[in-house]
N, C-alpha and C. Protein backbone atom coordinates (compact mmCIF):
# COMPACT_ATOMS: atom_id res chain seq x y z
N UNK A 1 -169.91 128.50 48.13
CA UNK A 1 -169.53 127.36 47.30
C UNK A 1 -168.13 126.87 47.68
N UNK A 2 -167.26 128.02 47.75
CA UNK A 2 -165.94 127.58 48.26
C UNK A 2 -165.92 126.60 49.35
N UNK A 3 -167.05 127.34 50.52
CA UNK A 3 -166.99 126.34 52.28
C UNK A 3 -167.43 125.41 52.08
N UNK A 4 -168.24 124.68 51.30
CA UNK A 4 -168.87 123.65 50.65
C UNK A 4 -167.74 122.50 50.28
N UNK A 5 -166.79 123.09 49.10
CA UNK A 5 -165.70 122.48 48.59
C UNK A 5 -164.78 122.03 49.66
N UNK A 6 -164.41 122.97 50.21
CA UNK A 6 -163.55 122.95 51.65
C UNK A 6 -163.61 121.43 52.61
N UNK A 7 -165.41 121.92 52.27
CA UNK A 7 -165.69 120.92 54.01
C UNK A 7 -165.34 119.31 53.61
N UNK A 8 -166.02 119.36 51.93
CA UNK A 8 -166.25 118.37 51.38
C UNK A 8 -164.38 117.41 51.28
N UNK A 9 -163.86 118.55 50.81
CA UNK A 9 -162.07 118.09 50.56
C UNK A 9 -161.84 117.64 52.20
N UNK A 10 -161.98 118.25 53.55
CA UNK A 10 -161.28 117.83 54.82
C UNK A 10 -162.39 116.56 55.27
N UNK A 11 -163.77 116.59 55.00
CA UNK A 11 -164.12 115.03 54.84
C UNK A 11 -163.66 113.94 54.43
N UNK A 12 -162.74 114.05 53.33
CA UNK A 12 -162.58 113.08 52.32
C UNK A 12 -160.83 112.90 52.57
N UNK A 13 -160.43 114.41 53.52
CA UNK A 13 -159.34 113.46 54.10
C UNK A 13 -159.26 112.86 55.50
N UNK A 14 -160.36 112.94 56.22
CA UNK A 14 -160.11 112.77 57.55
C UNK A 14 -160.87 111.15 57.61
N UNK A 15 -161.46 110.52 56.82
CA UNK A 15 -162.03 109.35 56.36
C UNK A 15 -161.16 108.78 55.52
N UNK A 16 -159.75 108.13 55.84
CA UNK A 16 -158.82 107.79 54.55
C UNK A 16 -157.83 106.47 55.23
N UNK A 17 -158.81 106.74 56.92
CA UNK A 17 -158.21 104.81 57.31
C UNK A 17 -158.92 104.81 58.41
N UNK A 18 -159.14 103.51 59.01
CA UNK A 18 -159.85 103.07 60.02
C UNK A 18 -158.71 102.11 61.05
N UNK A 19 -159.37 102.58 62.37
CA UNK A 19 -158.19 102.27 62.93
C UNK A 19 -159.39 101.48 64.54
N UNK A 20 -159.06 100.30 64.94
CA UNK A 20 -159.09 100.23 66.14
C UNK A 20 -158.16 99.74 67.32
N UNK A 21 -158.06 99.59 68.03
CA UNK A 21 -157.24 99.58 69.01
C UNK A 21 -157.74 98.86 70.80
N UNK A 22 -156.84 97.94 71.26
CA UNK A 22 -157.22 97.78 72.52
C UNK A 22 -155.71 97.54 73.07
N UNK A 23 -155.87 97.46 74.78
CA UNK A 23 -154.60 97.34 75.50
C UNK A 23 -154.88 95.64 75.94
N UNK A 24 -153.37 95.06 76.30
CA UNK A 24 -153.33 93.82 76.57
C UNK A 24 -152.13 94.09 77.38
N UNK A 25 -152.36 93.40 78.45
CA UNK A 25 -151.40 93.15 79.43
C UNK A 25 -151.12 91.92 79.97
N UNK A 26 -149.15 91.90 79.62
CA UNK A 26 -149.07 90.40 79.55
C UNK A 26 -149.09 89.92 81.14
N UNK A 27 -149.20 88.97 81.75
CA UNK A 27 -149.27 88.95 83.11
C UNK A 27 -147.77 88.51 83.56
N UNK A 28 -147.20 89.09 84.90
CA UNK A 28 -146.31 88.59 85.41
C UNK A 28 -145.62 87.05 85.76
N UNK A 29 -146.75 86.04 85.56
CA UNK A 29 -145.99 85.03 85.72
C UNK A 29 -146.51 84.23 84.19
N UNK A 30 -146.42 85.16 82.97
CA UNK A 30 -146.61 84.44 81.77
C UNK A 30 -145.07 83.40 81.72
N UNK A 31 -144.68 82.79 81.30
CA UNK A 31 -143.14 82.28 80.89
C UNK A 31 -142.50 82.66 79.56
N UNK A 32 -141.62 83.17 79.67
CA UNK A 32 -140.63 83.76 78.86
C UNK A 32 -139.60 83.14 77.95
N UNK A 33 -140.58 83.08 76.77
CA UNK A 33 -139.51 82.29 75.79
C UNK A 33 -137.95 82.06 75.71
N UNK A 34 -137.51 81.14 75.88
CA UNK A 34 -135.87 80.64 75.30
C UNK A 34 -135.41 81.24 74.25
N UNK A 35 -136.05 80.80 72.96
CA UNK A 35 -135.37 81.17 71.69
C UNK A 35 -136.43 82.72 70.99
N UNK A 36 -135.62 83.52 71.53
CA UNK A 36 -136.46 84.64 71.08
C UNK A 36 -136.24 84.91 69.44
N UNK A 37 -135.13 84.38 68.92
CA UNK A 37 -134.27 84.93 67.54
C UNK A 37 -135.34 83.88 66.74
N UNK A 38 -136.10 82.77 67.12
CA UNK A 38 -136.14 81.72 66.90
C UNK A 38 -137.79 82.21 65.80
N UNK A 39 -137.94 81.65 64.27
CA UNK A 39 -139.08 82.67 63.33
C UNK A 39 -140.12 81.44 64.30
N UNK A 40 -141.83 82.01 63.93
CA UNK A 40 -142.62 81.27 64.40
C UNK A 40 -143.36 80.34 63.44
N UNK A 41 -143.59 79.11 64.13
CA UNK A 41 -144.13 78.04 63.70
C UNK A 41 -145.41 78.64 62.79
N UNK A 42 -146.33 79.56 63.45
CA UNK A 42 -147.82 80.06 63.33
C UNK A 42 -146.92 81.04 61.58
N UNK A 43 -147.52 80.74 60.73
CA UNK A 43 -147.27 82.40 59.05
C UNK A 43 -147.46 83.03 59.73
N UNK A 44 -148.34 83.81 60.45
CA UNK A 44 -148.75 85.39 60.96
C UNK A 44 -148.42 85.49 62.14
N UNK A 45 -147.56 86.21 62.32
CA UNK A 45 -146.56 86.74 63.31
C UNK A 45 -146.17 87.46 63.58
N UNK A 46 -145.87 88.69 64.66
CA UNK A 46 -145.27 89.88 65.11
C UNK A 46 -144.52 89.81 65.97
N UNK A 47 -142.86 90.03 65.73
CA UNK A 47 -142.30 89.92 66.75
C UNK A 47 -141.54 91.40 67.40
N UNK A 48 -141.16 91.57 68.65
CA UNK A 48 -140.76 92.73 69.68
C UNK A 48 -139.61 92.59 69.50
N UNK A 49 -138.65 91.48 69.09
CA UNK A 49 -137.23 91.32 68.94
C UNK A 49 -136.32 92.45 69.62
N UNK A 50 -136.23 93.31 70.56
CA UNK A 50 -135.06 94.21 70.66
C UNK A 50 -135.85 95.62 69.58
N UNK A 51 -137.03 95.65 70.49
CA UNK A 51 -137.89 96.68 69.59
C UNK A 51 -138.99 97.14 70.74
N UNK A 52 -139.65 98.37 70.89
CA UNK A 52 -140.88 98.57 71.65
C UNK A 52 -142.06 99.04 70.87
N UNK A 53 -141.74 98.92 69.18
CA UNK A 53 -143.31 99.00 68.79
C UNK A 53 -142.82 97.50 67.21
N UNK A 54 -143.54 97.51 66.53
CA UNK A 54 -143.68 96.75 65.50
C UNK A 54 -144.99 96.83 64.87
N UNK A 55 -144.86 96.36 63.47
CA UNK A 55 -146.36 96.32 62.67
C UNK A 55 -145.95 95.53 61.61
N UNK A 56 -146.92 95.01 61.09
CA UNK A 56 -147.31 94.01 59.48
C UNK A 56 -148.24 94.05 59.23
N UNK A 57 -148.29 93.57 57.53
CA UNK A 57 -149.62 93.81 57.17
C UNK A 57 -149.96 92.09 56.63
N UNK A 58 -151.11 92.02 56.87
CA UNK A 58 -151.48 90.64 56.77
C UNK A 58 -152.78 90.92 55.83
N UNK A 59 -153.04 89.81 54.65
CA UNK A 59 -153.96 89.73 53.89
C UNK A 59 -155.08 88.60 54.48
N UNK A 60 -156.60 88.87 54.78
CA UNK A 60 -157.07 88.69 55.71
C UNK A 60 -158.21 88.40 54.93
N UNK A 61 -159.02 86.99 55.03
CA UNK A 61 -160.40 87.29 54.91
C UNK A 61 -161.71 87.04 55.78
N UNK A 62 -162.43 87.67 54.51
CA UNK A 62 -164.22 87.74 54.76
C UNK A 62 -164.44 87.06 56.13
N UNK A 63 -165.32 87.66 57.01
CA UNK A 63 -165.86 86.41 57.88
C UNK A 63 -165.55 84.94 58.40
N UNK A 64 -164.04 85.10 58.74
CA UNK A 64 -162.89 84.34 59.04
C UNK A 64 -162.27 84.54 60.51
N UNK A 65 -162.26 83.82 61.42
CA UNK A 65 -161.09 84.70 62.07
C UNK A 65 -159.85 84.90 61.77
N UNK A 66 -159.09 85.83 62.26
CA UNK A 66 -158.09 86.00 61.85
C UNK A 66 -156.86 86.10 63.22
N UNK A 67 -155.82 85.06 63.31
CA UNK A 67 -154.95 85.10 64.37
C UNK A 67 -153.66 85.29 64.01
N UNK A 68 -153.00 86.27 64.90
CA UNK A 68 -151.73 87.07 64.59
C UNK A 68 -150.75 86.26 66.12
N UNK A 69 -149.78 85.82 65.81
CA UNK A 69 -148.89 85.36 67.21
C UNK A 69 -148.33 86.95 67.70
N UNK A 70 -148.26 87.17 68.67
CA UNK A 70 -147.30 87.68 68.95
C UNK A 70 -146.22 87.69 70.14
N UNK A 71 -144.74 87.68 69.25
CA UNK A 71 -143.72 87.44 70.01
C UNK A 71 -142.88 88.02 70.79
N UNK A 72 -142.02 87.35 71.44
CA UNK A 72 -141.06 88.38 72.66
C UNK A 72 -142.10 89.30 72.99
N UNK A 73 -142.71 89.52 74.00
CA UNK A 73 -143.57 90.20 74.53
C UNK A 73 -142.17 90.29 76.10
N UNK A 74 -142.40 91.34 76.60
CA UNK A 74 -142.24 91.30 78.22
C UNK A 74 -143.15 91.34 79.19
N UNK A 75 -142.70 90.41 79.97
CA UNK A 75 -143.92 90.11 81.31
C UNK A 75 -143.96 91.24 82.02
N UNK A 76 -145.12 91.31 82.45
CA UNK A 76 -145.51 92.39 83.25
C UNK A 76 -145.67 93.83 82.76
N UNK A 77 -145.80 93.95 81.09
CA UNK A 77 -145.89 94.94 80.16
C UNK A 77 -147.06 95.11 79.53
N UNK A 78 -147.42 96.44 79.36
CA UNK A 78 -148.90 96.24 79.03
C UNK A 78 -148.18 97.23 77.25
N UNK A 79 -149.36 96.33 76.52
CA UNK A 79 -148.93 96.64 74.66
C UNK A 79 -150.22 97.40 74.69
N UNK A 80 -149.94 97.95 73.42
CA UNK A 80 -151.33 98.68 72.44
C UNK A 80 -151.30 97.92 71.47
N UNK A 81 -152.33 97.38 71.13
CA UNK A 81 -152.66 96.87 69.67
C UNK A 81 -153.74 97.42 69.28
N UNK A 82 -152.99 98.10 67.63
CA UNK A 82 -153.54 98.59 66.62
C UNK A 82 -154.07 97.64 65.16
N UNK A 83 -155.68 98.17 65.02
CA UNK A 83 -155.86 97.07 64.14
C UNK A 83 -156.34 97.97 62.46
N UNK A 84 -155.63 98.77 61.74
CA UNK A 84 -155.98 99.56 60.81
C UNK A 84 -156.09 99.05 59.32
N UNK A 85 -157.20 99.86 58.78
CA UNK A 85 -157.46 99.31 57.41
C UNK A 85 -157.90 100.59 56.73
N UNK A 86 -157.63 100.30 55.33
CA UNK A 86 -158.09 101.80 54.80
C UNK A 86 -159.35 101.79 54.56
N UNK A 87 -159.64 103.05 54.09
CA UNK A 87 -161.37 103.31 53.69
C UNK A 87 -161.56 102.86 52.77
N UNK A 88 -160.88 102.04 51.86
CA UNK A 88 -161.26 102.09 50.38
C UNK A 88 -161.88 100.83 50.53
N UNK A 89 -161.40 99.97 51.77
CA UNK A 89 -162.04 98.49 51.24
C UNK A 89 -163.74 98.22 52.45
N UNK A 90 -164.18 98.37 51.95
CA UNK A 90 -166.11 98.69 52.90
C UNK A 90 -165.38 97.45 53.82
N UNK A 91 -165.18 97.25 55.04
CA UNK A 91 -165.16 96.22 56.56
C UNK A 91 -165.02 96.88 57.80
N UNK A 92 -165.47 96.08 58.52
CA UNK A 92 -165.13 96.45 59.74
C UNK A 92 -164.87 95.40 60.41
N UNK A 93 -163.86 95.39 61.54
CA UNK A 93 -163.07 94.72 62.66
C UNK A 93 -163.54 94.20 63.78
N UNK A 94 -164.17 93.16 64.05
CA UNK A 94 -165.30 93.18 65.00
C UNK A 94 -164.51 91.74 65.85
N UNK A 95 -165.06 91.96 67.25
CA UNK A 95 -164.70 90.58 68.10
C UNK A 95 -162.73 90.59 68.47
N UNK A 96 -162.49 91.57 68.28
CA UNK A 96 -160.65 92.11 68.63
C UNK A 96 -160.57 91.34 70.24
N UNK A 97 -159.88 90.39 70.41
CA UNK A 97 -159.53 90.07 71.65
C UNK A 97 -157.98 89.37 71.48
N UNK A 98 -157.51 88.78 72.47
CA UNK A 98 -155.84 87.67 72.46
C UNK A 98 -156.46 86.96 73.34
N UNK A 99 -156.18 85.90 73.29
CA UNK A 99 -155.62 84.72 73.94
C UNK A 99 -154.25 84.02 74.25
N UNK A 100 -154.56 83.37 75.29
CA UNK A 100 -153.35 82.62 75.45
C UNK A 100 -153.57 80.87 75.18
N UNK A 101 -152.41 80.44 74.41
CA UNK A 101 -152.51 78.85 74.20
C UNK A 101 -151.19 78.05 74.79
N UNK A 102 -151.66 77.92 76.09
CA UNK A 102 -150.84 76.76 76.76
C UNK A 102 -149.82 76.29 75.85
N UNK A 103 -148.65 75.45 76.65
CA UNK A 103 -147.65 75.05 75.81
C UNK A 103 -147.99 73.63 75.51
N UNK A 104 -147.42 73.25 74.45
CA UNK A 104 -147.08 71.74 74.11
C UNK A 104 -149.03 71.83 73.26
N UNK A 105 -149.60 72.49 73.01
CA UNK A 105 -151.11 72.92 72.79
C UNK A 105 -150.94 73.36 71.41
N UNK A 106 -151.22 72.10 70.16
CA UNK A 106 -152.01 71.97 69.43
C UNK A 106 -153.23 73.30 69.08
N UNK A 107 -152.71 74.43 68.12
CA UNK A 107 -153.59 75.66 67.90
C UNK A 107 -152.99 75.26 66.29
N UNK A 108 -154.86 75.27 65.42
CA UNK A 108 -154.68 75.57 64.24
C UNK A 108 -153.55 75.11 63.55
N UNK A 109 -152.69 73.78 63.41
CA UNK A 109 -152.31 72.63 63.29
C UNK A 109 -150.78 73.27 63.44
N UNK A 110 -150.78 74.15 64.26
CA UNK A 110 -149.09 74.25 65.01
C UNK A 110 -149.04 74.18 66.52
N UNK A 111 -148.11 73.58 66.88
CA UNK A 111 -147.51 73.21 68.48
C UNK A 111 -146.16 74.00 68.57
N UNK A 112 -146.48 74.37 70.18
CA UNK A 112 -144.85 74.96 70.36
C UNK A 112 -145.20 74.25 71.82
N UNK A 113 -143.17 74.39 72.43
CA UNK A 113 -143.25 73.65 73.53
C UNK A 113 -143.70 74.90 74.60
N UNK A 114 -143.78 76.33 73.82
CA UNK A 114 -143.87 77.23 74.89
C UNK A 114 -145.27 77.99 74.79
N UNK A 115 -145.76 78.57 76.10
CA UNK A 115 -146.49 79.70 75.44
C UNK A 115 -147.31 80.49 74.95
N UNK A 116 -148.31 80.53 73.78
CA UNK A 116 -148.29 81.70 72.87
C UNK A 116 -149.15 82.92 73.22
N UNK A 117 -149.51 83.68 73.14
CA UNK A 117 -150.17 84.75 73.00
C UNK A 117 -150.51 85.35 71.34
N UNK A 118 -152.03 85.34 71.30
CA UNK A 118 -152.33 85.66 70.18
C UNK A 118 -153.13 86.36 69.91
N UNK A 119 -153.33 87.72 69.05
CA UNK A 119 -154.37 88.63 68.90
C UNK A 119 -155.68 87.92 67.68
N UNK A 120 -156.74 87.87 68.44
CA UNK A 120 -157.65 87.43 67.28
C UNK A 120 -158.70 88.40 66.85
N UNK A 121 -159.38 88.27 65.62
CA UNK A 121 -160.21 89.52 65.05
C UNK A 121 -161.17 88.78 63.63
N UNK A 122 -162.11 89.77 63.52
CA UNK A 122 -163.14 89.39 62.48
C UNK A 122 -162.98 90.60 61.73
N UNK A 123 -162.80 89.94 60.24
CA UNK A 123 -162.77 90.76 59.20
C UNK A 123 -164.88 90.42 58.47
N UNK A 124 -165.78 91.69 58.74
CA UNK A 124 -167.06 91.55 58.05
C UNK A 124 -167.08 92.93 56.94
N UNK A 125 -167.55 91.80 55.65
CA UNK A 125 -167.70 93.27 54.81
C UNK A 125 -169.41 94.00 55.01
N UNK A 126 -169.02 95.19 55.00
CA UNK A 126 -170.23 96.33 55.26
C UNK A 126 -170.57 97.09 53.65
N UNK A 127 -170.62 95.95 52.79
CA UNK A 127 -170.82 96.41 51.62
C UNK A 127 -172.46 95.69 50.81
N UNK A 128 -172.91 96.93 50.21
CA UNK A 128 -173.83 96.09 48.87
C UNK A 128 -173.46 96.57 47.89
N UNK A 129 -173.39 95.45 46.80
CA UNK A 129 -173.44 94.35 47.03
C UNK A 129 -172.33 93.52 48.07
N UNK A 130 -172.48 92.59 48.44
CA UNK A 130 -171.70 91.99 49.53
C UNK A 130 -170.78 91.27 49.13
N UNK A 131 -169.10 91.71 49.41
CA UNK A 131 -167.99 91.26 48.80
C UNK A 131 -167.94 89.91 48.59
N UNK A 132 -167.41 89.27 48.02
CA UNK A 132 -166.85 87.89 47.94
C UNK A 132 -166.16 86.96 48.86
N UNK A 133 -166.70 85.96 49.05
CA UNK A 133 -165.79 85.84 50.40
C UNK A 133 -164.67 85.08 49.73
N UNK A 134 -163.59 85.40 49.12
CA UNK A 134 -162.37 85.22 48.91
C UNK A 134 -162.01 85.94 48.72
N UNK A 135 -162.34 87.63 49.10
CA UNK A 135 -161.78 88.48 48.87
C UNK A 135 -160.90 88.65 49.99
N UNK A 136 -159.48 89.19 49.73
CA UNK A 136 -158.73 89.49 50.57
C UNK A 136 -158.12 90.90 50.82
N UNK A 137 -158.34 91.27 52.32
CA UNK A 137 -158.22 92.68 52.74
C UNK A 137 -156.90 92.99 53.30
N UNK A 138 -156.26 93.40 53.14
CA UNK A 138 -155.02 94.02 53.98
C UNK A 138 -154.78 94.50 55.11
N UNK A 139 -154.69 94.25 55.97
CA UNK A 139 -154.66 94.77 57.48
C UNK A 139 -153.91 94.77 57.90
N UNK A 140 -153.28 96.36 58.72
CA UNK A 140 -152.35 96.53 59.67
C UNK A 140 -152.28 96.12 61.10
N UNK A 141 -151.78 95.52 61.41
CA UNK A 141 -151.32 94.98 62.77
C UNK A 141 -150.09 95.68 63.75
N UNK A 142 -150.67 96.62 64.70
CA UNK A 142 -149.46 96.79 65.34
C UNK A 142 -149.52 96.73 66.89
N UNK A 143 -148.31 96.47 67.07
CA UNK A 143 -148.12 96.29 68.81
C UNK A 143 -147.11 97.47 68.99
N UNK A 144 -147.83 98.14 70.21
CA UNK A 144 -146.46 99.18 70.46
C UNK A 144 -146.39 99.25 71.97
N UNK A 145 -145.68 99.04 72.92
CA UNK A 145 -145.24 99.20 74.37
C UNK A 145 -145.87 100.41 74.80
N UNK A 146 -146.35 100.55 76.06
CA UNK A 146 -147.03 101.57 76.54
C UNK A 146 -145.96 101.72 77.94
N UNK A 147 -145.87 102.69 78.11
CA UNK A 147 -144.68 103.17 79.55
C UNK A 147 -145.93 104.45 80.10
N UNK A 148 -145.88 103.88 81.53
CA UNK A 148 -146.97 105.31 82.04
C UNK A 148 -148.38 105.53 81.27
N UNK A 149 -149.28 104.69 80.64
CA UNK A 149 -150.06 104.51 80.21
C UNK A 149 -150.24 105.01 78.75
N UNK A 150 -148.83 105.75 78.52
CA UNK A 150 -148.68 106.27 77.08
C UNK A 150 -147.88 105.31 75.88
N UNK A 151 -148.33 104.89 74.92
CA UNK A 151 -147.80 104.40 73.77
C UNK A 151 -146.08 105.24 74.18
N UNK A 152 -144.91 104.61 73.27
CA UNK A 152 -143.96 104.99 73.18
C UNK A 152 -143.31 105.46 72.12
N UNK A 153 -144.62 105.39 70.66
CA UNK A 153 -144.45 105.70 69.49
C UNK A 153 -144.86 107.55 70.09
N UNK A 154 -145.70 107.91 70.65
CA UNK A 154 -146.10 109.54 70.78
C UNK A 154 -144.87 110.46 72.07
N UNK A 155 -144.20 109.22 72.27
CA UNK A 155 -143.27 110.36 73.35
C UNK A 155 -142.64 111.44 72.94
N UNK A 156 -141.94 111.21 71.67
CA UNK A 156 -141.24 112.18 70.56
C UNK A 156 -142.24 113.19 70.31
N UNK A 157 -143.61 113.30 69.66
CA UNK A 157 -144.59 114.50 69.56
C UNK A 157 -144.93 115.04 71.15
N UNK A 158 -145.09 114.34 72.23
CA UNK A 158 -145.26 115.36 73.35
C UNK A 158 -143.83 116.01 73.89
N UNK A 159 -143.08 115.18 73.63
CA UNK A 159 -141.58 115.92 73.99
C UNK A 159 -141.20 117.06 73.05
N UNK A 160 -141.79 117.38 71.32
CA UNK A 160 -141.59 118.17 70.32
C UNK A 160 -142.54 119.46 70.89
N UNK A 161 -144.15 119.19 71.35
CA UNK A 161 -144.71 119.83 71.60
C UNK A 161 -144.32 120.94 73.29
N UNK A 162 -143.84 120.14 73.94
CA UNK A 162 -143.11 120.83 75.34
C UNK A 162 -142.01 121.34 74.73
N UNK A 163 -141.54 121.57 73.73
CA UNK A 163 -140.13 122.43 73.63
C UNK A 163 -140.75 123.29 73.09
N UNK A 164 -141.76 123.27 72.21
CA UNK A 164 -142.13 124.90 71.35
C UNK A 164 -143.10 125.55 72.19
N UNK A 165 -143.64 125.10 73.25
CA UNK A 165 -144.32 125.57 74.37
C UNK A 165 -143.46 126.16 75.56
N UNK A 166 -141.93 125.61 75.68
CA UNK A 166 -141.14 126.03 76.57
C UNK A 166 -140.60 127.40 75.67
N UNK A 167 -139.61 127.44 74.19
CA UNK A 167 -139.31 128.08 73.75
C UNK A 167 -140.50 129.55 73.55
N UNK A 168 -142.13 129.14 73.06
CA UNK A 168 -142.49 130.20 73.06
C UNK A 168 -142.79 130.91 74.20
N UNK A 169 -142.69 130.70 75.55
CA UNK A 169 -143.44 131.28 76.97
C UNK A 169 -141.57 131.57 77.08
N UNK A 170 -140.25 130.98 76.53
CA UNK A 170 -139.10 131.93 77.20
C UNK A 170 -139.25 133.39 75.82
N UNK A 171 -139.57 133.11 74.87
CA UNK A 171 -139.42 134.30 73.76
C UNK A 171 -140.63 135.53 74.27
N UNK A 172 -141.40 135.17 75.10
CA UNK A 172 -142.64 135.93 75.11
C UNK A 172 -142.09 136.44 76.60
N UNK A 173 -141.18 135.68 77.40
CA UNK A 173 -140.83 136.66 78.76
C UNK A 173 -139.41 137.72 78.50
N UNK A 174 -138.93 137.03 77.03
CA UNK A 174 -138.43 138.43 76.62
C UNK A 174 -138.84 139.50 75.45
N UNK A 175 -139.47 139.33 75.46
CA UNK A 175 -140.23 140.44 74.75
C UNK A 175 -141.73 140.13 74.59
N UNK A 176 -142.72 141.35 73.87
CA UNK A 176 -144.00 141.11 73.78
C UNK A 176 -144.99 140.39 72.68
N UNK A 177 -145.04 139.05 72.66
CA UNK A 177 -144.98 138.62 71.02
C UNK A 177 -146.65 138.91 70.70
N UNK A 178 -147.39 139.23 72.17
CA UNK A 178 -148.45 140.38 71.37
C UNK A 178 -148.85 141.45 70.78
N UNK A 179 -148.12 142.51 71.23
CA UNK A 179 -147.70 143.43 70.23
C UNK A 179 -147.29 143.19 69.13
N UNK A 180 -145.94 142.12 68.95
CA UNK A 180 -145.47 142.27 67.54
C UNK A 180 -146.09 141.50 66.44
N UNK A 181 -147.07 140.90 67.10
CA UNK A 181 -147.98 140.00 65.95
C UNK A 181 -148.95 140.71 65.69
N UNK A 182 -149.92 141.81 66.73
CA UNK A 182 -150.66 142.60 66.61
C UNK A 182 -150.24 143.82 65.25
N UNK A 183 -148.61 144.19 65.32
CA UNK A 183 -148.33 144.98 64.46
C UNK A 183 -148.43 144.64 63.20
N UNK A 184 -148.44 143.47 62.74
CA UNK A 184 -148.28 142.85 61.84
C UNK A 184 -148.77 143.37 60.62
């Protein structure tokens, strides 16, 4: 009854957000905004400002697309974009791609003279009864820089994990930490 309870409690935490994710790579001869300080024309927006990851949460609906700008990007940099939502609200994330919209180009009744790059996505509810479509979902949006094909948010946990792997193989070449755990 206990392993039952157990399994049932680490189900119910390992189901507590939904997350998807793709890579985008900006191309080398994208053009590189002037006014980086400068907020964006587009409400939904993510900017890199003097940063290598970022996130927001944007209220999102039903069977809509949904387009996020995102700014100061560097050329020739490949991002991770993260698209997370919790379990509590029944959807799923479907059709995740970016585009690019030429400059002086009329998108969704804003113009810039430069530019844009934009992550787009479908919010569908997977519910019965079937949500409302004015219901609005919360969604995390994040961009984080990838160096060497690794995100730059996990360098800190593999660099944490190589020190207690270095520290335990120098503690174990001075003494026997099988024995003394065996004694235990």
């Amino acid at each position: 009854m206990r392993l039952i309870l157990l399994l049932q409690l680490l189900y119910a935490v390992i189901v507590s957000a939904n997350t998807e994710s793709f890579l985008l790579h900006v191309p080398s001869d994208f053009p590189v905004s002037k006014n980086s300080d400068e907020p964006s024309s587009y409400p939904r927006y993510i900017s890199l400002h003097n940063s290598n990851l970022a996130k927001a949460t944007f209220s999102c609906g039903i069977e809509s697309p949904t387009y996020v700008e995102l700014k100061n990007l560097q050329v020739d940099e490949t991002y991770q974009i993260k698209i997370c939502w919790t379990a509590l609200d029944p959807v799923s994330v479907t059709d995740m791609d970016w585009i690019v919209i030429p400059h002086s180009t009329e998108f969704q009744n804003t113009k810039s003279d430069e530019a844009r790059i934009f992550v787009k996505f479908n919010v569908l509810a997977d519910s019965w009864p079937p949500l409302n479509r004015l219901t609005k979902i919360p969604i995390n949006v994040s961009v984080i820089n990838t160096k060497l094909g690794i995100p730059v948010d996990l360098y800190k946990i593999i660099i944490y994990i190589g020190l207690v792997m270095a520290v335990t193989f120098w503690i174990n070449s001075r003494t026997n930490l099988y024995e003394k755990l065996k004694n235990l």
